[in-house]
PDB file of N, CA and C in Angstrom:
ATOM      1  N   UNK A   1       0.835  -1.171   0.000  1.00  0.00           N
ATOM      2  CA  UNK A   1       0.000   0.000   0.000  1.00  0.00           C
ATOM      3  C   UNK A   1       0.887   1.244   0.000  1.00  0.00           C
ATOM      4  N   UNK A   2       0.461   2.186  -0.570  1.00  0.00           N
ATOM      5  CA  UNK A   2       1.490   3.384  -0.817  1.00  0.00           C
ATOM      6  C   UNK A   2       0.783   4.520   0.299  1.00  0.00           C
ATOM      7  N   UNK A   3       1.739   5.238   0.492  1.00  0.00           N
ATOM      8  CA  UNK A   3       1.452   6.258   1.789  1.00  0.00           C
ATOM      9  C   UNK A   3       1.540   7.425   1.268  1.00  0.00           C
ATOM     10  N   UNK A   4       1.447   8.357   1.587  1.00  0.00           N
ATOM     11  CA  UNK A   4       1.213   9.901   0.674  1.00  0.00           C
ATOM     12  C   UNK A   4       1.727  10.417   1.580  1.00  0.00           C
ATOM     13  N   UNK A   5       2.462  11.680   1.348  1.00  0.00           N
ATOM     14  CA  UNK A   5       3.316  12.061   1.793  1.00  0.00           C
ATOM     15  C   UNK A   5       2.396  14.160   1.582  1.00  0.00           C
ATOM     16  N   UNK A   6       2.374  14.461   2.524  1.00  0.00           N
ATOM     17  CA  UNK A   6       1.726  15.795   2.120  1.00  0.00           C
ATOM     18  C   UNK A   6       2.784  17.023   2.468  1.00  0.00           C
ATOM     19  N   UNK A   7       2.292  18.100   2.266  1.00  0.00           N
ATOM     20  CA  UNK A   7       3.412  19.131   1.824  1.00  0.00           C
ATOM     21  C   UNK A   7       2.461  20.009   2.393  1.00  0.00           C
ATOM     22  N   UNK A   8       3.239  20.846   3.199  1.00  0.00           N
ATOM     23  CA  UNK A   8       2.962  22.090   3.245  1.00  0.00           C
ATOM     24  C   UNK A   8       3.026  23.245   2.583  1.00  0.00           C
ATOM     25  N   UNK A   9       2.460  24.018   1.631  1.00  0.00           N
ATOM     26  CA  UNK A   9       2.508  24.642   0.471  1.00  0.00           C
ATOM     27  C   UNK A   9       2.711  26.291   0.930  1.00  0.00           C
ATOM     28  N   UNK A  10       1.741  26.576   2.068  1.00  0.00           N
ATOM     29  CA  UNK A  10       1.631  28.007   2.505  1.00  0.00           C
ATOM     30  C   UNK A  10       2.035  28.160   3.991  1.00  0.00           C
ATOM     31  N   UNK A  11       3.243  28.071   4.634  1.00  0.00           N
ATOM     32  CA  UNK A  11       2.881  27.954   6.335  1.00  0.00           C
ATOM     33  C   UNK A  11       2.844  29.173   6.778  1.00  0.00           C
ATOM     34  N   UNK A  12       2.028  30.129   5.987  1.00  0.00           N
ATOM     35  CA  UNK A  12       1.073  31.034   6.561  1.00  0.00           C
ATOM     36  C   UNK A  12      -0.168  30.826   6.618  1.00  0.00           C
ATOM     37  N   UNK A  13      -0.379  30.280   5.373  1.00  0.00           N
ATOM     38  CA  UNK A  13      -1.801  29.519   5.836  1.00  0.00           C
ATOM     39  C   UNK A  13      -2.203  28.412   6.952  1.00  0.00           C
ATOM     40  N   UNK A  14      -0.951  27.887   7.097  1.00  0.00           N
ATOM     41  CA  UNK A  14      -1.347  26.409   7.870  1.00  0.00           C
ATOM     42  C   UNK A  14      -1.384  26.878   9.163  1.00  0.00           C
ATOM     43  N   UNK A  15      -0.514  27.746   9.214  1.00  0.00           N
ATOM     44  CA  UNK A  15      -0.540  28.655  10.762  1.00  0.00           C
ATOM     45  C   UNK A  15      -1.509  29.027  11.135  1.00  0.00           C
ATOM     46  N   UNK A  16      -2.533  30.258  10.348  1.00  0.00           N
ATOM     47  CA  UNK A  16      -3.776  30.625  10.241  1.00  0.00           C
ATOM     48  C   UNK A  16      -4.933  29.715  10.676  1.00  0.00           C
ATOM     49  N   UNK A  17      -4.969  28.525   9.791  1.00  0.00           N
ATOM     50  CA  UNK A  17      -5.726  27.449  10.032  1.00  0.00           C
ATOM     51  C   UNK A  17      -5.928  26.869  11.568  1.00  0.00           C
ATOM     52  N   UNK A  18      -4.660  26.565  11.764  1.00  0.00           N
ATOM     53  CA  UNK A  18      -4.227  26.039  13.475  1.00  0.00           C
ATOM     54  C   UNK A  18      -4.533  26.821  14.545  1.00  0.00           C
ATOM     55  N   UNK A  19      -4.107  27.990  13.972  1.00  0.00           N
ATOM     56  CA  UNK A  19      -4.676  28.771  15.188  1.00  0.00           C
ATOM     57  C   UNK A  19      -6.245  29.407  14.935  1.00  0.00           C
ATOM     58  N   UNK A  20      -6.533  29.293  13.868  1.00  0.00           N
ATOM     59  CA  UNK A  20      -8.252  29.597  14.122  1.00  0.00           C
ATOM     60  C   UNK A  20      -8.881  28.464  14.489  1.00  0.00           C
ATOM     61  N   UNK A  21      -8.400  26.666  13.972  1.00  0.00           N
ATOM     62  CA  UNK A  21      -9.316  25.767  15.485  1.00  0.00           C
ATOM     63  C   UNK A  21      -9.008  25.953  16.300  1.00  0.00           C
ATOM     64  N   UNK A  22      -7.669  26.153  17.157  1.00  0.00           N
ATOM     65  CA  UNK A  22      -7.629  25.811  18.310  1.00  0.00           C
ATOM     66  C   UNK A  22      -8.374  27.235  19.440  1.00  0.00           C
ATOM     67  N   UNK A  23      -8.834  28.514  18.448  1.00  0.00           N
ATOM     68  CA  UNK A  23      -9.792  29.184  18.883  1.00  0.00           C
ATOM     69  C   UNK A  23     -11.154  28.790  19.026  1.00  0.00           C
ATOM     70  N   UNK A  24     -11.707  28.231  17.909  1.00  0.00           N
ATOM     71  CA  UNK A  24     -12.814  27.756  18.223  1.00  0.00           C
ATOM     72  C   UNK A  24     -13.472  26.548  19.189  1.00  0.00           C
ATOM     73  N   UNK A  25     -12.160  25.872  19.326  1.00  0.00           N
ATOM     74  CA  UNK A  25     -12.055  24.342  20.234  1.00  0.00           C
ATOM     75  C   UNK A  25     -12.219  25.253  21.588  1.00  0.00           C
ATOM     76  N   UNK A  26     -11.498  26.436  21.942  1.00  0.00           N
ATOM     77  CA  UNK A  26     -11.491  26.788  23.256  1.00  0.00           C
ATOM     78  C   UNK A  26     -12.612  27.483  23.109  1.00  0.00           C
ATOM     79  N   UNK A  27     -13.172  28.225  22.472  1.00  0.00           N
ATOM     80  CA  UNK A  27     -14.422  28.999  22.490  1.00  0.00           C
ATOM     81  C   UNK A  27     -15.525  28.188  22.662  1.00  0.00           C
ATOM     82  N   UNK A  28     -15.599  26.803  22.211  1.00  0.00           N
ATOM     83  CA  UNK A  28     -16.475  25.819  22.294  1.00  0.00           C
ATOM     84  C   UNK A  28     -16.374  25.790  23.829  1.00  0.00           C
ATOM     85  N   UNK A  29     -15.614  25.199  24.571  1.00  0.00           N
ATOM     86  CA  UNK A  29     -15.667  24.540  25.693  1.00  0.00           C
ATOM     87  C   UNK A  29     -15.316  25.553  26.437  1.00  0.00           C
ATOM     88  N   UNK A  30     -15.109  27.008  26.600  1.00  0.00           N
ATOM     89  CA  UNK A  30     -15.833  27.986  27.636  1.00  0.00           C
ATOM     90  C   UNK A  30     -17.002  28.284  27.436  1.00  0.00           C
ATOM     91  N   UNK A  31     -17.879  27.999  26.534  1.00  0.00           N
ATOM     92  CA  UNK A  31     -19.396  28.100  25.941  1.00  0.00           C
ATOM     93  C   UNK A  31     -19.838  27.006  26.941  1.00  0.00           C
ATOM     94  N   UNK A  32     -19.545  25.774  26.810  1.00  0.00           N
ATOM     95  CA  UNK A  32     -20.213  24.672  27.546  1.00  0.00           C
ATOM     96  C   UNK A  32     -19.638  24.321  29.171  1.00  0.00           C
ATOM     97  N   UNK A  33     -18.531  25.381  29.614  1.00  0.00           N
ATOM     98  CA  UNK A  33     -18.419  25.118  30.976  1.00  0.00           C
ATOM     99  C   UNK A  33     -19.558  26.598  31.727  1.00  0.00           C
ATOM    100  N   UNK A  34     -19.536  27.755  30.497  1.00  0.00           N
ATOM    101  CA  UNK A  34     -20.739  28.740  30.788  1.00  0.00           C
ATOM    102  C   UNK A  34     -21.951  28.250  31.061  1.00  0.00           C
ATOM    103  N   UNK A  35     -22.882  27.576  30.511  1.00  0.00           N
ATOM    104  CA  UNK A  35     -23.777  26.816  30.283  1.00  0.00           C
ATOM    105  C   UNK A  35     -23.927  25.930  31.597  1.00  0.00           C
ATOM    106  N   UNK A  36     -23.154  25.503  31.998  1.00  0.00           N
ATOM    107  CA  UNK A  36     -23.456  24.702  33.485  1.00  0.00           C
ATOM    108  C   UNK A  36     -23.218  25.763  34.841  1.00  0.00           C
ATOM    109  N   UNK A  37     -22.082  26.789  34.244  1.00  0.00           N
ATOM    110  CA  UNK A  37     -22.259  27.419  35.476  1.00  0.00           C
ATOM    111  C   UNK A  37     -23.704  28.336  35.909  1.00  0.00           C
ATOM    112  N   UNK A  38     -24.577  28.463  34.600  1.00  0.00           N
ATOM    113  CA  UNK A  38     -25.570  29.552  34.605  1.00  0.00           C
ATOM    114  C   UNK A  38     -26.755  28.467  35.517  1.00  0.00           C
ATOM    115  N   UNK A  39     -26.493  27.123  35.092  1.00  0.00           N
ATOM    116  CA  UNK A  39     -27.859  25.975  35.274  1.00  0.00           C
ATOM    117  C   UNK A  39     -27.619  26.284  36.666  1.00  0.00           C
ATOM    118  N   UNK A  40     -26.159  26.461  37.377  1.00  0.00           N
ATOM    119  CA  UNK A  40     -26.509  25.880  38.668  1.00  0.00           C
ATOM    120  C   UNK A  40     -26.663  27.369  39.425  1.00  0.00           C
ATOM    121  N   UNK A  41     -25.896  28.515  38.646  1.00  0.00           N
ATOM    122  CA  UNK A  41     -26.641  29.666  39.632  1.00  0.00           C
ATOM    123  C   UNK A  41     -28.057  30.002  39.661  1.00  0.00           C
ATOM    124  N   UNK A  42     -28.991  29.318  38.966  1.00  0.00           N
ATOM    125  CA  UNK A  42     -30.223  29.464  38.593  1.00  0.00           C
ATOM    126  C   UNK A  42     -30.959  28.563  39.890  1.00  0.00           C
ATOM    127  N   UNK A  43     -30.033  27.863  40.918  1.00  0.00           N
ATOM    128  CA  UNK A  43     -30.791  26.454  41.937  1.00  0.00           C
ATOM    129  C   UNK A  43     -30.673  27.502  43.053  1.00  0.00           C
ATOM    130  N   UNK A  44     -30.109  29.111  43.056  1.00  0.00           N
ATOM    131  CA  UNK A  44     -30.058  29.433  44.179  1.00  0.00           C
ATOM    132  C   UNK A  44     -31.284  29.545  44.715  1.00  0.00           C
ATOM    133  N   UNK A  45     -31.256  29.306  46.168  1.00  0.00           N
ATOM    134  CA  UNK A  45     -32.881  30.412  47.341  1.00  0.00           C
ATOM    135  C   UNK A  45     -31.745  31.036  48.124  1.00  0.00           C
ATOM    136  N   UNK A  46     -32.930  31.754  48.823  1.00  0.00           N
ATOM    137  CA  UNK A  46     -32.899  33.019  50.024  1.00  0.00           C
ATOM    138  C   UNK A  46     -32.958  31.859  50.984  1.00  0.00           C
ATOM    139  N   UNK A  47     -32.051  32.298  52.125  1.00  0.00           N
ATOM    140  CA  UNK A  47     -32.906  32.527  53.346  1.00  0.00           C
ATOM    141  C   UNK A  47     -33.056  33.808  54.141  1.00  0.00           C
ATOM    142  N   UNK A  48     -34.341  33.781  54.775  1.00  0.00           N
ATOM    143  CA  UNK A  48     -34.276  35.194  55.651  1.00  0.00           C
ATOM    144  C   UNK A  48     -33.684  35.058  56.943  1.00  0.00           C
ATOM    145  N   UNK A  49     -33.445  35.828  57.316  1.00  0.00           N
ATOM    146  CA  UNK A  49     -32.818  35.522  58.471  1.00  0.00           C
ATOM    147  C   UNK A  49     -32.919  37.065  59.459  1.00  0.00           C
ATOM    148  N   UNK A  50     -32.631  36.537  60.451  1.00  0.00           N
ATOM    149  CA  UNK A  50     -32.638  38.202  61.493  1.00  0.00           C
ATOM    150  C   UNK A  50     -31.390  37.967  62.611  1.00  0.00           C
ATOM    151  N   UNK A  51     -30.867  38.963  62.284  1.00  0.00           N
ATOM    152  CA  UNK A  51     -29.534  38.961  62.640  1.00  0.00           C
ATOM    153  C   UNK A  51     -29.670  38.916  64.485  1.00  0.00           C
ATOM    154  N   UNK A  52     -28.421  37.890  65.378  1.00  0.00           N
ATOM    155  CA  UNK A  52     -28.450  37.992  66.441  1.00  0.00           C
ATOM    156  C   UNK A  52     -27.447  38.885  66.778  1.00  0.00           C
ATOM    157  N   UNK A  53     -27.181  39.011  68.618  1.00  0.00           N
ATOM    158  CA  UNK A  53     -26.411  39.793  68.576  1.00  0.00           C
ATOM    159  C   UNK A  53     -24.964  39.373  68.141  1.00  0.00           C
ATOM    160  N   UNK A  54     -24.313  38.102  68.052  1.00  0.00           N
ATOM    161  CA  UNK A  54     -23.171  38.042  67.700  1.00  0.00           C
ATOM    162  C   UNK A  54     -23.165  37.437  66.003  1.00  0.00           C
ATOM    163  N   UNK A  55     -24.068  37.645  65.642  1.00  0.00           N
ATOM    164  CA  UNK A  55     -23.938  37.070  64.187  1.00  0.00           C
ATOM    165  C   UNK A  55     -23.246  38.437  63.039  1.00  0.00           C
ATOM    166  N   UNK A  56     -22.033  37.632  62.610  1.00  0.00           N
ATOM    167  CA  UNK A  56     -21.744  38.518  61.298  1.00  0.00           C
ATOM    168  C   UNK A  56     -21.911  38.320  60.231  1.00  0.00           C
ATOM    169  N   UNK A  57     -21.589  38.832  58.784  1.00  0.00           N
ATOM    170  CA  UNK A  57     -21.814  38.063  57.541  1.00  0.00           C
ATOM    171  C   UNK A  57     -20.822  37.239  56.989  1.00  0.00           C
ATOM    172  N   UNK A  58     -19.433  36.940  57.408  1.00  0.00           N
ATOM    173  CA  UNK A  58     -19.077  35.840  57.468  1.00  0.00           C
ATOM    174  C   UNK A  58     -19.122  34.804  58.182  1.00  0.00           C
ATOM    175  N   UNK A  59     -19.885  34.600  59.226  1.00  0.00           N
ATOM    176  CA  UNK A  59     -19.835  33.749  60.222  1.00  0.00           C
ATOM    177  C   UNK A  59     -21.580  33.578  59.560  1.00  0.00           C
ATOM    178  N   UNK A  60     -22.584  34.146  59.032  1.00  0.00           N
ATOM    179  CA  UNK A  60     -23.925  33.692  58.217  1.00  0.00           C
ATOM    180  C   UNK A  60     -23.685  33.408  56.736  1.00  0.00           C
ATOM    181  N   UNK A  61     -22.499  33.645  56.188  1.00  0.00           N
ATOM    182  CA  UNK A  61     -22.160  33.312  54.814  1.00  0.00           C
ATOM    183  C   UNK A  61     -21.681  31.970  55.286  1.00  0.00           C
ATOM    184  N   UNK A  62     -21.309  31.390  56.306  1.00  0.00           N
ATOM    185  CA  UNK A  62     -20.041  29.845  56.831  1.00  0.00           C
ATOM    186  C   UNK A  62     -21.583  29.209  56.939  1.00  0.00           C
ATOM    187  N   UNK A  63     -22.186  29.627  57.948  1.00  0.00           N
ATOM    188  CA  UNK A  63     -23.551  28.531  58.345  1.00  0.00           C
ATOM    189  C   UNK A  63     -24.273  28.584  57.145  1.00  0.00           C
ATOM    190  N   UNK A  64     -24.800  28.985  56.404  1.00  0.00           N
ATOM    191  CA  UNK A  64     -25.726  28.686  55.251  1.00  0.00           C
ATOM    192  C   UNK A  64     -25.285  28.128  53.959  1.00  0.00           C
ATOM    193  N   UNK A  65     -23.721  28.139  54.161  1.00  0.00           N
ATOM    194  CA  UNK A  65     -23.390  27.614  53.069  1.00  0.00           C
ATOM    195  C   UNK A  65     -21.968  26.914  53.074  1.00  0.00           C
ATOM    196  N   UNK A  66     -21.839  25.773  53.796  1.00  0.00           N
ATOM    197  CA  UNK A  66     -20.896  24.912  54.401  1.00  0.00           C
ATOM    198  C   UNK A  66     -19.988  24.252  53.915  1.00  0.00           C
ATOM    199  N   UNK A  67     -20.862  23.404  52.361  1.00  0.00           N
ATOM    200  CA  UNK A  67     -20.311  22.813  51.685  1.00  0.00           C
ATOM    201  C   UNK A  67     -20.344  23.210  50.430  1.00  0.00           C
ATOM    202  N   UNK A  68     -20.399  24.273  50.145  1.00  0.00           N
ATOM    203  CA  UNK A  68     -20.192  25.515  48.736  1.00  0.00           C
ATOM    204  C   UNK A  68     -18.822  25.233  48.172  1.00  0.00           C
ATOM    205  N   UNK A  69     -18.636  25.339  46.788  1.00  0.00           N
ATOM    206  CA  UNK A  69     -17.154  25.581  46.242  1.00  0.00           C
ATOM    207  C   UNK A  69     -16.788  26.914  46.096  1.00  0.00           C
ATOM    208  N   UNK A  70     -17.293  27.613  46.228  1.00  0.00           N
ATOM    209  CA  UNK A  70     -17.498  29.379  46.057  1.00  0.00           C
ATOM    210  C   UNK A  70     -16.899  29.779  47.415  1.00  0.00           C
ATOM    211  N   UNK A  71     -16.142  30.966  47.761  1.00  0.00           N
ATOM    212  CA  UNK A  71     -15.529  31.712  48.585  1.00  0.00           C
ATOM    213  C   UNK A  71     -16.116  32.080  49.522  1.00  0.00           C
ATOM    214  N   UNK A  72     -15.982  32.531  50.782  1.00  0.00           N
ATOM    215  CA  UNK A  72     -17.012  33.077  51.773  1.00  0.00           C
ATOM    216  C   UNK A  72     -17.258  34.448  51.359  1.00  0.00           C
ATOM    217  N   UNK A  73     -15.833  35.344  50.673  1.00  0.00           N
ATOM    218  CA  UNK A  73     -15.519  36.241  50.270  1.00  0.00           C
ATOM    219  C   UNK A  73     -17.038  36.876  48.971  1.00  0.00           C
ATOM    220  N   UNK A  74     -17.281  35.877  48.123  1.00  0.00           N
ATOM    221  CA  UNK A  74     -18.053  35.932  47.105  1.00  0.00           C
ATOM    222  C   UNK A  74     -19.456  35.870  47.968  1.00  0.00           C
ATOM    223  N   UNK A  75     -19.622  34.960  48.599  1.00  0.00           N
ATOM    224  CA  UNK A  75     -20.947  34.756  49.374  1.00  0.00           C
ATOM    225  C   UNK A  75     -21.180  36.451  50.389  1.00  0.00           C
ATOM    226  N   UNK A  76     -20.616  37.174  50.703  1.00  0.00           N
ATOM    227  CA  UNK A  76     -20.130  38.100  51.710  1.00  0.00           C
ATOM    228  C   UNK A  76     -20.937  38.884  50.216  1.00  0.00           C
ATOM    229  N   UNK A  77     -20.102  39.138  49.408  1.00  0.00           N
ATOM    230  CA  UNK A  77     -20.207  40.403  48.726  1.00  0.00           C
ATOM    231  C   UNK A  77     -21.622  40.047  48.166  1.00  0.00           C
ATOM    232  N   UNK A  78     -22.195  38.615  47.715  1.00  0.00           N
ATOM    233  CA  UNK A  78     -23.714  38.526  47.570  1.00  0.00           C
ATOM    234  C   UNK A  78     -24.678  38.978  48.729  1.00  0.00           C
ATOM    235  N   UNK A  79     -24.434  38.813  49.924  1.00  0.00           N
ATOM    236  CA  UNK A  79     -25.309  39.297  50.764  1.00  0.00           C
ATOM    237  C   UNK A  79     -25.652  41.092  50.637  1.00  0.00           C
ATOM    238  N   UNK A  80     -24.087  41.318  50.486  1.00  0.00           N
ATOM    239  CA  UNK A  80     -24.485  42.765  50.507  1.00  0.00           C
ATOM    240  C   UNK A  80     -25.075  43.463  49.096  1.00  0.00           C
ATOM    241  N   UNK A  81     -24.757  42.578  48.242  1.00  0.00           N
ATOM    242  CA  UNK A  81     -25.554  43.199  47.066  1.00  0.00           C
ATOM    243  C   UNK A  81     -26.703  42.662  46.896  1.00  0.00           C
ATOM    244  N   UNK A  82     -27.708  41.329  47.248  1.00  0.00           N
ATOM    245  CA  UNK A  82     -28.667  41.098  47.347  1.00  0.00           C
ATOM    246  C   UNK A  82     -29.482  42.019  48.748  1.00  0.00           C
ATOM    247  N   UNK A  83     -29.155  42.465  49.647  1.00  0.00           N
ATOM    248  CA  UNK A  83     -29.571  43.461  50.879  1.00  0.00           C
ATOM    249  C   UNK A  83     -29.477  44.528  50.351  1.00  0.00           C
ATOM    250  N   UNK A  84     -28.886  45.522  49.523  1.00  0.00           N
ATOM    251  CA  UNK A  84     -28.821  46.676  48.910  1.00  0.00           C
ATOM    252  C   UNK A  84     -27.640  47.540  50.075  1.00  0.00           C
ATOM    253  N   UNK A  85     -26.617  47.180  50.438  1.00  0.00           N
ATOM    254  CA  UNK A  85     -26.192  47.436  51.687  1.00  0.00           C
ATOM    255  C   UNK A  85     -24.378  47.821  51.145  1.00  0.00           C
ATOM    256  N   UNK A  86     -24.335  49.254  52.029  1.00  0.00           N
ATOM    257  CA  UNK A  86     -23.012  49.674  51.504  1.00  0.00           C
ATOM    258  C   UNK A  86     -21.888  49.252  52.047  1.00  0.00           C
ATOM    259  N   UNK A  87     -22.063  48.508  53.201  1.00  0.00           N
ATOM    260  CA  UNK A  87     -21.118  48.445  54.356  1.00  0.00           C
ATOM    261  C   UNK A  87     -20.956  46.792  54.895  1.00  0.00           C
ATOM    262  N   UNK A  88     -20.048  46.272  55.692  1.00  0.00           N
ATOM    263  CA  UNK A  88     -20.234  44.986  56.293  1.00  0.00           C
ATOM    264  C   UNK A  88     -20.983  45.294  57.550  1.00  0.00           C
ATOM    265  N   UNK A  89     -21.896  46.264  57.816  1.00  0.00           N
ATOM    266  CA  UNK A  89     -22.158  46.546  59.519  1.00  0.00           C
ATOM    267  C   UNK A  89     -24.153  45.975  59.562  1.00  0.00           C
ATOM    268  N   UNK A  90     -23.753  44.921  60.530  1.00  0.00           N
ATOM    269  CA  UNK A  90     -25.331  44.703  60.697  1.00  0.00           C
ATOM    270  C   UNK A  90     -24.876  44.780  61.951  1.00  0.00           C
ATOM    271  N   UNK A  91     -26.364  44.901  62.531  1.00  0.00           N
ATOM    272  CA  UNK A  91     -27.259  44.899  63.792  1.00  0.00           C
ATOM    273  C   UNK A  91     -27.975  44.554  63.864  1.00  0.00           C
ATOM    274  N   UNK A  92     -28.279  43.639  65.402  1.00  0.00           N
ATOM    275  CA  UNK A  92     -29.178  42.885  65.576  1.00  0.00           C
ATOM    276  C   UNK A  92     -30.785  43.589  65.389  1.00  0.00           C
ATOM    277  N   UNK A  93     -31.513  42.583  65.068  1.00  0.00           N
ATOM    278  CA  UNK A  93     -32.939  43.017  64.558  1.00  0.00           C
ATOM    279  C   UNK A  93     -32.867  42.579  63.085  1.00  0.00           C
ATOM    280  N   UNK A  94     -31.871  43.518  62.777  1.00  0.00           N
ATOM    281  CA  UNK A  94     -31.683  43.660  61.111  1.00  0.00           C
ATOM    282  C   UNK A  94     -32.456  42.438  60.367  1.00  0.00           C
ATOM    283  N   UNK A  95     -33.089  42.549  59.159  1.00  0.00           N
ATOM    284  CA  UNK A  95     -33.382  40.995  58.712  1.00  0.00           C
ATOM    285  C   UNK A  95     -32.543  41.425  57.006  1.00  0.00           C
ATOM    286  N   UNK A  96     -31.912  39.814  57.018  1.00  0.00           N
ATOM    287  CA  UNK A  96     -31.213  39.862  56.019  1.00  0.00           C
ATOM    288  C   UNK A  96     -31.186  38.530  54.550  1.00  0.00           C
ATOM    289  N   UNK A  97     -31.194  39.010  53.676  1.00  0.00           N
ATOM    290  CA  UNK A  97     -31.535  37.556  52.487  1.00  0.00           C
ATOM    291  C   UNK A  97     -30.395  37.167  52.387  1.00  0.00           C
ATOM    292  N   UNK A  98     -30.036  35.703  53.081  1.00  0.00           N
ATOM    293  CA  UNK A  98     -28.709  34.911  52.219  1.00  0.00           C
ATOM    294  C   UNK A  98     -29.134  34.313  51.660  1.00  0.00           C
ATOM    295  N   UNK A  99     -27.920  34.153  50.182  1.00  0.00           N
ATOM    296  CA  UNK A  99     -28.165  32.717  49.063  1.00  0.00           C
ATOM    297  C   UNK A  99     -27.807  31.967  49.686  1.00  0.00           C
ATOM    298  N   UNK A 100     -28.307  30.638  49.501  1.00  0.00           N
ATOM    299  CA  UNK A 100     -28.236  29.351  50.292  1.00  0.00           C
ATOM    300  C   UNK A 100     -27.745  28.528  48.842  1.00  0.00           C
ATOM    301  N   UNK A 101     -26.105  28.355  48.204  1.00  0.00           N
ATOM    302  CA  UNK A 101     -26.440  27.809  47.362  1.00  0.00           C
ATOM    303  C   UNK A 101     -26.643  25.965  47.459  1.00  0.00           C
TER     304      UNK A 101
END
C-alpha cells in the first residue's frame, strides 16, 4: 500500500488554520463550561434571616453555606448586594436575604 506524503505549500496559511481551530475548540468549551455554570446559579434560594447579637456576615455566609465551592468572600459580597447594603455593619434586629447555594 502506498502512503502519501503531504506538503505544506503556505505555512502562513497552515498557521492561520491552526490557530483559528484551536480558537474555536477553546471557544467551544468555555461556551459549555458557561452553560453549566448559569444551570446551577439558577438552583439558588434566600434565606431570611434576622440577625443575632453576635452574628456577622461571614460567620452567616459559613452557616448557610458549608459545603459551597465558592468563597465566603463571594458569598459576603452577595449578601451585601442582594440586601442593597453599603457596608459589612449589621445589627441585631436587622433581617437579612442569604443565598443558600
Amino acid at each position: 500500500m502506498k502512503t502519501r506524503h503531504y506538503r505544506i505549500v503556505s505555512p502562513v496559511r497552515f498557521f492561520l488554520f491552526v490557530l483559528i481551530s484551536i480558537m474555536i475548540i477553546i471557544f467551544a468549551g468555555y461556551s459549555l463550561l458557561n452553560v453549566s455554570q448559569a444551570e446551577a446559579a439558577s438552583e439558588v434560594t434566600y434565606e431570611r434571616v434576622v440577625v443575632q447579637e453576635s452574628d456577622t456576615l461571614w460567620g452567616l455566609a459559613e452557616m448557610y453555606n458549608p459545603d459551597t465551592d465558592l468563597s465566603y468572600r463571594d458569598i459576603v459580597y452577595s449578601i451585601c448586594e442582594i440586601n442593597d447594603m453599603d457596608s459589612e455593619d449589621i445589627h441585631p434586629g436587622d433581617v437579612l436575604y442569604v443565598p443558600v447555594y
